[in-house]
N, C-alpha and C. Protein backbone atom coordinates (compact mmCIF):
# COMPACT_ATOMS: atom_id res chain seq x y z
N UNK A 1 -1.57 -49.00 46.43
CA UNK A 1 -1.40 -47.70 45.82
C UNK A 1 -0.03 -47.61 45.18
N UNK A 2 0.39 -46.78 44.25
CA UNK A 2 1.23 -46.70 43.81
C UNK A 2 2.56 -45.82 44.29
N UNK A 3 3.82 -46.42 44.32
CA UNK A 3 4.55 -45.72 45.75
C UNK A 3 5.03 -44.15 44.69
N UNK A 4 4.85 -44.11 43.04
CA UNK A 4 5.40 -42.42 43.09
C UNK A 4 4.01 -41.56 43.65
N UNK A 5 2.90 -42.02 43.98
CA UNK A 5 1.82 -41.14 44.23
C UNK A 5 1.70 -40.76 45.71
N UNK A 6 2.16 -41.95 46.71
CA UNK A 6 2.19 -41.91 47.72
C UNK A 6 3.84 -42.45 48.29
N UNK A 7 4.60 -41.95 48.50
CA UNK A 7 5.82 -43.23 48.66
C UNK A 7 6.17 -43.12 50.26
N UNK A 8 5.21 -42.38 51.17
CA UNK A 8 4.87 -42.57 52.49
C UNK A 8 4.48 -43.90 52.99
N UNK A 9 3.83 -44.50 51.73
CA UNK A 9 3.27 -45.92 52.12
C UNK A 9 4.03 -47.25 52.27
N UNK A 10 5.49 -46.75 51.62
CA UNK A 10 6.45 -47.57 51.23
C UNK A 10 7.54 -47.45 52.56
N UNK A 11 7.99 -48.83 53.21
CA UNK A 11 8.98 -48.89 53.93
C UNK A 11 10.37 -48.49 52.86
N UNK A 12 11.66 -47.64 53.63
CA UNK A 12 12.46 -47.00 52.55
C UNK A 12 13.91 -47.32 53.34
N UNK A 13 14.61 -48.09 52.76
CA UNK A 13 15.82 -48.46 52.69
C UNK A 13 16.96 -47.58 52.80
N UNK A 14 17.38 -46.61 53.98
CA UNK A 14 18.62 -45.87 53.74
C UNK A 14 19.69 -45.79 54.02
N UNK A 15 19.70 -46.99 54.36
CA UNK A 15 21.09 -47.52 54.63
C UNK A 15 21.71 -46.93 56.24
N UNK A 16 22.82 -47.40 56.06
CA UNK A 16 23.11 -46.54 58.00
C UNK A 16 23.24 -44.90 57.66
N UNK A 17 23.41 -44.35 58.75
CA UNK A 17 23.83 -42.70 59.21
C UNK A 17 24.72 -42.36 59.48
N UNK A 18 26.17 -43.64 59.17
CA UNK A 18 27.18 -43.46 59.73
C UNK A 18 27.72 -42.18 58.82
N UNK A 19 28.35 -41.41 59.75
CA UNK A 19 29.32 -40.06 58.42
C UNK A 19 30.43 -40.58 58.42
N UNK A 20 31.23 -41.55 58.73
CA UNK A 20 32.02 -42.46 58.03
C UNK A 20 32.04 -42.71 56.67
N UNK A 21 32.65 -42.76 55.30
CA UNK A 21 32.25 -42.84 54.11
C UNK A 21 33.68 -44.15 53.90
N UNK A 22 34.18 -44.21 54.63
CA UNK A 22 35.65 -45.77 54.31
C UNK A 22 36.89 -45.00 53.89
N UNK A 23 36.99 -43.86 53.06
CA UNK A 23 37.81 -43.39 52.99
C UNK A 23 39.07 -42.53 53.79
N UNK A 24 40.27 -42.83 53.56
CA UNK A 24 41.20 -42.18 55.08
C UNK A 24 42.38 -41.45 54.08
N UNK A 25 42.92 -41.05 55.02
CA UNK A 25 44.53 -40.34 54.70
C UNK A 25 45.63 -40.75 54.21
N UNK A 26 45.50 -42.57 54.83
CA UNK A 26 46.82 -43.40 54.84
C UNK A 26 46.82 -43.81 53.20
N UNK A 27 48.34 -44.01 53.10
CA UNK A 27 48.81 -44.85 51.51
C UNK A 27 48.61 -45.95 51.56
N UNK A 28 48.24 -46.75 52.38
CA UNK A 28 48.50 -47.98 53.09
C UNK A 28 46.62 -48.28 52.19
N UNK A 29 46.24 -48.51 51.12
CA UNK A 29 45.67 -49.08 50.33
C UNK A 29 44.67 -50.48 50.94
N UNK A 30 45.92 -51.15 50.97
CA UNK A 30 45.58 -52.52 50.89
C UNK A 30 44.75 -52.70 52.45
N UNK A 31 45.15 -52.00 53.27
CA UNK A 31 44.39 -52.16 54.50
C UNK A 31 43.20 -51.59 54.52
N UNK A 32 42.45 -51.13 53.41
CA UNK A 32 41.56 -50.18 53.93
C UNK A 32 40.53 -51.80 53.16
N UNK A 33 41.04 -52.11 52.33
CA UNK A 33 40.13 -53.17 51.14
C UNK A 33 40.03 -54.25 52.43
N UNK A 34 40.81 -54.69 52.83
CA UNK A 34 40.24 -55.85 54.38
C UNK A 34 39.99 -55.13 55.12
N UNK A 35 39.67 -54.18 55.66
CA UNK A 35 38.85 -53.60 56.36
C UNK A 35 37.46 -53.63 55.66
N UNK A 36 37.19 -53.35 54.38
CA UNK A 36 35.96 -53.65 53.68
C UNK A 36 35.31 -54.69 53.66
N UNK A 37 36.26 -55.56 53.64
CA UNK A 37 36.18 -57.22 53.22
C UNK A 37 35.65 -57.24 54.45
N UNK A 38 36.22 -57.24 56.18
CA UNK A 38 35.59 -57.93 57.21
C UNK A 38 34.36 -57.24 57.58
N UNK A 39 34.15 -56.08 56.95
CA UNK A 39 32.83 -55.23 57.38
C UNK A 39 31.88 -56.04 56.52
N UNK A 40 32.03 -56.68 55.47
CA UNK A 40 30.79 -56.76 54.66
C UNK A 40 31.15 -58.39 54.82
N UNK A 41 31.58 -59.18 55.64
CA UNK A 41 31.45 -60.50 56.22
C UNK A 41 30.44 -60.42 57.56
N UNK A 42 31.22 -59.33 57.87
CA UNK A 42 29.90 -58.92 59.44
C UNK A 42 28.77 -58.46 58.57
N UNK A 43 28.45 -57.92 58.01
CA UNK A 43 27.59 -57.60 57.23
C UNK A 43 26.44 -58.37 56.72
N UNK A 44 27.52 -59.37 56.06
CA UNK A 44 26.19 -60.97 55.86
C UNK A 44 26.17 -61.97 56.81
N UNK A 45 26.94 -61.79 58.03
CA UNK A 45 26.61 -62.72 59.42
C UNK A 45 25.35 -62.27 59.98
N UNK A 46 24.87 -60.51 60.18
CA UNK A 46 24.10 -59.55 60.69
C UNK A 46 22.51 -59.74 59.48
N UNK A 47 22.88 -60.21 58.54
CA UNK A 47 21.64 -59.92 57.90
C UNK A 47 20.99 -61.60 58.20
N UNK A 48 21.44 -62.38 58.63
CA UNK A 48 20.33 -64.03 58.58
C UNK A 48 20.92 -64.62 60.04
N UNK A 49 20.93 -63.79 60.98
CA UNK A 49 20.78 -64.25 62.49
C UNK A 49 20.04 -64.58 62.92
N UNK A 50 18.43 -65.18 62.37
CA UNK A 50 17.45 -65.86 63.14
C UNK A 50 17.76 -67.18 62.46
N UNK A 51 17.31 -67.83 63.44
CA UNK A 51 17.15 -69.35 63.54
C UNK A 51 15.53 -70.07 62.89
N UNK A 52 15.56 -71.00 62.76
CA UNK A 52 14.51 -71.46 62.10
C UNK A 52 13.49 -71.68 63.38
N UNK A 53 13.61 -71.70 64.59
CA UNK A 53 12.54 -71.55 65.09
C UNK A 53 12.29 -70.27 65.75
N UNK A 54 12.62 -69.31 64.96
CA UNK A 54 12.11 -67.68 65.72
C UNK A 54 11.09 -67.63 65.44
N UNK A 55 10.51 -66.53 65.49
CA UNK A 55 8.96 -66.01 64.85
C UNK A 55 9.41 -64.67 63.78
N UNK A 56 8.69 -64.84 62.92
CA UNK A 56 8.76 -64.40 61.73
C UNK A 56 8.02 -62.48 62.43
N UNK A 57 8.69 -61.64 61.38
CA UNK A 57 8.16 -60.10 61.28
C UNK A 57 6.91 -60.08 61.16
N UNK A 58 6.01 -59.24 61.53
CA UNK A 58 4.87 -58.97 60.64
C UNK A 58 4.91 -58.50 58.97
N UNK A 59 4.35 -58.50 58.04
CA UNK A 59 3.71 -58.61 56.54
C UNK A 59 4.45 -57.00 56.90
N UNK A 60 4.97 -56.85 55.43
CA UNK A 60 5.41 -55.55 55.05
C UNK A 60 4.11 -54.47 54.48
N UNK A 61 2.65 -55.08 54.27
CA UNK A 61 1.93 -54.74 53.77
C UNK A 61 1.00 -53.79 54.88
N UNK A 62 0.76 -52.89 55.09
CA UNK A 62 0.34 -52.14 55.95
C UNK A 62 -1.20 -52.14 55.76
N UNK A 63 -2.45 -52.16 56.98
CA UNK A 63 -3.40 -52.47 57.06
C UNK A 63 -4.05 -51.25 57.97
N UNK A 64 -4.82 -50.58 57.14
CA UNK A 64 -5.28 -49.09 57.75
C UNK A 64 -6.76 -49.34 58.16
N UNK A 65 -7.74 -49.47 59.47
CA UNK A 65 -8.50 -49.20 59.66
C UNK A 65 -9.57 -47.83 59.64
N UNK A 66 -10.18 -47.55 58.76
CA UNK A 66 -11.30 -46.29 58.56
C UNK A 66 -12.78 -46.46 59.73
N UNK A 67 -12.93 -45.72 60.71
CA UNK A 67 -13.87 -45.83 61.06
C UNK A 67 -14.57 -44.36 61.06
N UNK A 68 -15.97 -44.47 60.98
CA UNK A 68 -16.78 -43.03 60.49
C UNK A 68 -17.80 -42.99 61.99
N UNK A 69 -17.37 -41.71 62.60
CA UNK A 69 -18.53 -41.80 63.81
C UNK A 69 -19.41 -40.33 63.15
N UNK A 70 -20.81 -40.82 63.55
CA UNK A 70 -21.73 -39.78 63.19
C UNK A 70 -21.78 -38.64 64.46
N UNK A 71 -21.96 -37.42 63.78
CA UNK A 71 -22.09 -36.30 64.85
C UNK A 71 -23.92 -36.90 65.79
N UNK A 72 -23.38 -36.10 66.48
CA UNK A 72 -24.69 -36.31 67.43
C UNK A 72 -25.60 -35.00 67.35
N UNK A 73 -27.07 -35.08 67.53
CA UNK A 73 -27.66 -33.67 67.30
C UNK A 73 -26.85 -33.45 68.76
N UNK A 74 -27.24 -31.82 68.52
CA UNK A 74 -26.84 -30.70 70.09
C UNK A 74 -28.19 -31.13 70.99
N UNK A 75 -27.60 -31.53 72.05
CA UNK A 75 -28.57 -31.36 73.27
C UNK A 75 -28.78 -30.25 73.72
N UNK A 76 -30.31 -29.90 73.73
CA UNK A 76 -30.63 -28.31 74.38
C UNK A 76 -30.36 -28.37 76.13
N UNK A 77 -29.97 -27.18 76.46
CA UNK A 77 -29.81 -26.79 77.86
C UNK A 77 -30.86 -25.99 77.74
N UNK A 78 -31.54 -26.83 78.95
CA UNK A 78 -32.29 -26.52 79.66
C UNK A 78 -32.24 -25.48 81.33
N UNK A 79 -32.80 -24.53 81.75
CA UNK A 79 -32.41 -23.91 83.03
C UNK A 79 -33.49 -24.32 83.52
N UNK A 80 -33.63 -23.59 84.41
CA UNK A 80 -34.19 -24.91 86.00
C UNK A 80 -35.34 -24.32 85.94
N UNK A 81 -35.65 -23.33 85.64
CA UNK A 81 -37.61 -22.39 85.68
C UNK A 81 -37.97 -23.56 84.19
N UNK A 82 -37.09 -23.85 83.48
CA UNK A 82 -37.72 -24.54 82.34
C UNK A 82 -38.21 -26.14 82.83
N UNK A 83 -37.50 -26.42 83.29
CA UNK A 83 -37.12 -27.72 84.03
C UNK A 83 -38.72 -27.99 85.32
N UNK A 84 -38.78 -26.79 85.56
CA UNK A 84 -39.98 -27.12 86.61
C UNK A 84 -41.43 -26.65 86.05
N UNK A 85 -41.37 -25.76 84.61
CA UNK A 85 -42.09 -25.49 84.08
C UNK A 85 -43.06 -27.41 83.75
N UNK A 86 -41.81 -27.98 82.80
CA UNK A 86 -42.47 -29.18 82.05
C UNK A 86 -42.47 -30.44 83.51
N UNK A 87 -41.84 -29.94 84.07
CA UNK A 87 -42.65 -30.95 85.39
C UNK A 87 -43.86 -30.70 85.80
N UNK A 88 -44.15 -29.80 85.45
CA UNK A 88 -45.75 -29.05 86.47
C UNK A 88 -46.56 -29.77 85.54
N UNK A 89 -46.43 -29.82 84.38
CA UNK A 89 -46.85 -30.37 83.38
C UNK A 89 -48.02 -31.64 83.76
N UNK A 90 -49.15 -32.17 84.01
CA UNK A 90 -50.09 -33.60 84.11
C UNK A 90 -49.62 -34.14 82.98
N UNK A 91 -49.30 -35.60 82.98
CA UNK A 91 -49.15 -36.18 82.19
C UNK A 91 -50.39 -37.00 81.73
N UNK A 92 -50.66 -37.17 80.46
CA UNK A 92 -52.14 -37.90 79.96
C UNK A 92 -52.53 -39.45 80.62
N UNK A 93 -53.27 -40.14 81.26
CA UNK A 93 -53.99 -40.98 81.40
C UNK A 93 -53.26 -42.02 80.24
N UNK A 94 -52.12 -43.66 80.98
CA UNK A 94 -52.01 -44.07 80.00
C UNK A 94 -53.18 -45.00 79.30
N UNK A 95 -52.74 -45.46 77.96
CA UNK A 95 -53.56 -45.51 76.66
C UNK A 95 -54.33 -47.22 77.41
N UNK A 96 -55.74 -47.58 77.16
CA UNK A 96 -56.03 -48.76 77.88
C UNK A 96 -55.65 -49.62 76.83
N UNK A 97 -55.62 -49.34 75.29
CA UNK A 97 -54.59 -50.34 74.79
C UNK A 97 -53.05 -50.98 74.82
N UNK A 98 -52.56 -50.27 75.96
CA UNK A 98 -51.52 -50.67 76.17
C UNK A 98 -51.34 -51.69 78.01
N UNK A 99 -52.42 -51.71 78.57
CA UNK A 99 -53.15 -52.12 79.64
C UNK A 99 -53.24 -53.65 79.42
């Protein structure tokens, strides 16, 4: 499907939640840029930490099962004078073709 029609369907990239934004108070410049520098070294150490014999993610492709159950007719309730009514009932002589 197409993700502007649905973009629920789409895994979505938002980066962290930190309210940290890098920016500070100090004049001190040059410290804030290696501070950048070692965050985004940890950064690409953190993104390829599996080894070649891990096991791989599952498929980014999402797989939706549809199953359709049919209603059932309503079962009649029956009360108990009804109940002993169709018992009283003789049942027919079975058929000698089935004998």
């Amino acid at each position: 499907s197409d993700p502007e029609e649905d973009p629920t369907d789409y895994p979505v990239d938002r980066g962290d939640d930190d309210d940290d934004d890098g920016s500070s108070n100090d004049d001190d410049d040059d410290d804030d840029v290696e501070e950048d520098e070692d965050k985004d070294a940890e950064e690409e150490e953190e993104e390829h930490p599996a080894s070649a014999d891990s096991i791989l993610p599952p498929p980014v492709h999402r797989v939706t099962a549809r199953m359709s159950i049919r209603a059932q007719p309503p079962t009649p309730v029956w009360s108990e004078t009804e109940i002993d009514k169709l018992l009283a009932i003789p049942s027919p002589p079975p058929s000698p073709l089935s004998l």
